[in-house]
Protein backbone atom coordinates (compact mmCIF):
# COMPACT_ATOMS: atom_id res chain seq x y z
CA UNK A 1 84.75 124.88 92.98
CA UNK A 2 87.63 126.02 90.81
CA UNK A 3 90.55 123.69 91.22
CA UNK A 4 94.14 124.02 90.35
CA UNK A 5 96.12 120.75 89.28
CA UNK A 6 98.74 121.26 91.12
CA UNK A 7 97.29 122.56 94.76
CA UNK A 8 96.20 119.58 96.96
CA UNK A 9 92.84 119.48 98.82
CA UNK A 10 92.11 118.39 102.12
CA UNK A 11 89.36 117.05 103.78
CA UNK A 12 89.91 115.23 107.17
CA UNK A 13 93.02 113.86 107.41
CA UNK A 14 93.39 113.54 103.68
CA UNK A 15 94.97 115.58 100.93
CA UNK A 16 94.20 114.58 97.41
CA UNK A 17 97.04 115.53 94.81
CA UNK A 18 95.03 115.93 91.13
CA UNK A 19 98.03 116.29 89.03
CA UNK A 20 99.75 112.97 90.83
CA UNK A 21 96.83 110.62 90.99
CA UNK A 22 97.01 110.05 94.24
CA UNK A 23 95.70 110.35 98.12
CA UNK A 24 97.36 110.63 101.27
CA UNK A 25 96.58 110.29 105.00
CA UNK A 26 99.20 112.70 106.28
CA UNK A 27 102.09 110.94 104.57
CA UNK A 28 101.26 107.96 103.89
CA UNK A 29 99.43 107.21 100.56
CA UNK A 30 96.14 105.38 100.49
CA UNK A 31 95.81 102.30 97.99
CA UNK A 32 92.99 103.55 95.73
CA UNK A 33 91.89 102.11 92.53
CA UNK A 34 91.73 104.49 89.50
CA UNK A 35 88.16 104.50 89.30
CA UNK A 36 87.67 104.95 92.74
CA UNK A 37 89.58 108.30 92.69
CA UNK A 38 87.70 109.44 89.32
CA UNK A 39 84.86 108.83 91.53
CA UNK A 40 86.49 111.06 94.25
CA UNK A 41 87.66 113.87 92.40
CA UNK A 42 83.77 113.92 90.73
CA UNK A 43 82.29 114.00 93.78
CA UNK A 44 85.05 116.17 95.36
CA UNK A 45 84.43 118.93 92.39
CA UNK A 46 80.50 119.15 93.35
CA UNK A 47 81.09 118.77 96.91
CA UNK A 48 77.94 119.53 99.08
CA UNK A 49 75.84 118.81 95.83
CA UNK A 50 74.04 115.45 95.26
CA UNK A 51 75.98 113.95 91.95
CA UNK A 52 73.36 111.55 90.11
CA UNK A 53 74.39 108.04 89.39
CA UNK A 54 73.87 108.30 86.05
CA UNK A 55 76.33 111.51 85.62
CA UNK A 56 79.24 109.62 87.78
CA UNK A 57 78.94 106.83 85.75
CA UNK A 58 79.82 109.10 82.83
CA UNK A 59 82.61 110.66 84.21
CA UNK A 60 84.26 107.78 85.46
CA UNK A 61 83.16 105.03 82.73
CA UNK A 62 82.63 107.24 79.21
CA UNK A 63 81.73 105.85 76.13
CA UNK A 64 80.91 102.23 77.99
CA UNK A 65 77.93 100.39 79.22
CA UNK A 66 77.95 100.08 83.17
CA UNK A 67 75.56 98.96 84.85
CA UNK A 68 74.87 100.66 88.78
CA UNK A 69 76.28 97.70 90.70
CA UNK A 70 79.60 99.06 89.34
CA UNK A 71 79.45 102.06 90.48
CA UNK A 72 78.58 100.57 93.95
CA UNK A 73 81.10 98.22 93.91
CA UNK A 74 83.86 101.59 93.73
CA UNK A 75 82.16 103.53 95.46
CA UNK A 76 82.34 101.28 98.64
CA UNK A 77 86.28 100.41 97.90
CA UNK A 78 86.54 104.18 98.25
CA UNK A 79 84.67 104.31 101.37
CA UNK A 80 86.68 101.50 102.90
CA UNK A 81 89.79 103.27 101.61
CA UNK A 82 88.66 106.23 103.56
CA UNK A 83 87.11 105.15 106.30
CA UNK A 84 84.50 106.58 105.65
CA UNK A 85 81.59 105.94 108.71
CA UNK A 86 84.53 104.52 111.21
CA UNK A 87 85.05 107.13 114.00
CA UNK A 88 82.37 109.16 113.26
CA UNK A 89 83.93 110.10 109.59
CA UNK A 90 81.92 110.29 107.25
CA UNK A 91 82.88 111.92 103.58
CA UNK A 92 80.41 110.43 100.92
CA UNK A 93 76.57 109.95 101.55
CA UNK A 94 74.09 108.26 99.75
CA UNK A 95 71.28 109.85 98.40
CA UNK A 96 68.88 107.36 98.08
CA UNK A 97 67.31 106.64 94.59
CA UNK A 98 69.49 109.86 93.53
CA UNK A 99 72.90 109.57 93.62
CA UNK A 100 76.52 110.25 95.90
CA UNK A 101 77.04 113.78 98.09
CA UNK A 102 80.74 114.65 99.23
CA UNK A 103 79.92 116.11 102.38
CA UNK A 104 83.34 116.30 104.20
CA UNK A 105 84.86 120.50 104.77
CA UNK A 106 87.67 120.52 102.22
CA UNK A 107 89.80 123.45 101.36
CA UNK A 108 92.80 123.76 99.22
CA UNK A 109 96.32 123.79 100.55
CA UNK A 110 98.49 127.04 100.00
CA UNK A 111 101.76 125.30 98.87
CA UNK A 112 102.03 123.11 95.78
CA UNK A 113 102.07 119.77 95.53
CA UNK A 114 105.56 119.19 94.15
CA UNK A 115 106.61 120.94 97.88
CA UNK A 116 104.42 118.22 99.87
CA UNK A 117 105.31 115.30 97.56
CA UNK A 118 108.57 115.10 96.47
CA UNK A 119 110.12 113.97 100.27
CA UNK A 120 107.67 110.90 100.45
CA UNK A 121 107.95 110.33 96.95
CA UNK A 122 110.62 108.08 97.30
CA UNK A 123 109.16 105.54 99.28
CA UNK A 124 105.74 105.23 96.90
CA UNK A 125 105.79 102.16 94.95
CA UNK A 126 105.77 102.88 91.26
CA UNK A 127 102.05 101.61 90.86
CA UNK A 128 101.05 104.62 93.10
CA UNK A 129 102.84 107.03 91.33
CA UNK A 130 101.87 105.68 87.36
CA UNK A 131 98.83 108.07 86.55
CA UNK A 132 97.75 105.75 84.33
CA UNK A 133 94.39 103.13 84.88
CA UNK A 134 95.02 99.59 85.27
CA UNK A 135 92.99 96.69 83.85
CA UNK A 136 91.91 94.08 85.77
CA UNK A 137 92.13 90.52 84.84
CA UNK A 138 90.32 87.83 86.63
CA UNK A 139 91.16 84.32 87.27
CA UNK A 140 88.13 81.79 86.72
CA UNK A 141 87.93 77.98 88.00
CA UNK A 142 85.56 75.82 85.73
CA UNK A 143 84.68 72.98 88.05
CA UNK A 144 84.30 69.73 86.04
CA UNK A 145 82.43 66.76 86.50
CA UNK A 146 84.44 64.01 88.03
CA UNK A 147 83.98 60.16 87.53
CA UNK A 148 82.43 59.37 90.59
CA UNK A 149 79.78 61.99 90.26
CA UNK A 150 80.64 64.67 91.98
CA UNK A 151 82.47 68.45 91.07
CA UNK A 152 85.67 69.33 91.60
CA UNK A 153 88.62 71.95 90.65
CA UNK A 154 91.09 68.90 89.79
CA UNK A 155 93.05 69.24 93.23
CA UNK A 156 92.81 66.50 95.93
């Protein structure tokens, strides 16, 4: 599918703007992750065609080692995200063994996206508008051995 930047496409309810990193449900934006929508717009670009795992894993994690459970991990978020499978939606399919098929209708809106976005574009929170990727960080409790022989975190 040839895809300009700056024309949204739609699929369900949705409308995924490229050149602003971001997806709405008419308009309202939906929290996505920045993997999750790298995982989108790859599936999104081959929609109707069965994308291996290995390949999306490439596109969305390049020059790093990842293992599969990774790409599971996003690939629900964006389902949940979606909805995908709740009302009889469904958008992404599993291809057992293979890989992920986009198998929503999507077409590409006539006006451009600066038309659709700019009125809602004041109420978006600046972390949906950044099109940059976020890191992570995760918080990690070490239990410890306590004097009476039992673990704990420290807290009573």
């Amino acid at each position: 599918m040839v895809v300009d930047e700056d024309v949204p496409i739609a699929f369900g309810p949705f409308r995924v703007v490229r050149s602003a990193r971001r997806v709405l449900e008419g308009t309202e934006p939906v929290r996505l992750g920045s993997r999750a929508f790298d995982i989108l717009l790859a599936l999104i670009d081959r929609a109707g065609e069965t994308v291996s795992n290995e390949e999306l894993i490439g596109l969305v994690w390049p020059e790093t080692a990842v293992d599969e459970a990774n790409l599971r991990v996003q690939v629900r978020a964006l389902r949940r995200a979606l909805g995908d499978g709740h009302a009889g939606a469904r958008y992404i399919v599993n291809v057992p063994l293979r890989g992920y098929c986009f198998v929503a209708p999507i077409s590409q809106e006539a006006g451009p996206a600066g038309q659709i976005d700019k009125a809602s574009e004041a109420e978006l929170p600046g972390a949906l508008i950044c099109p940059c990727r976020w890191r992570a960080w995760w918080v990690v409790a070490i239990p410890f051995w306590r004097s009476k022989g039992r673990f704990g975190l420290g807290a009573r």
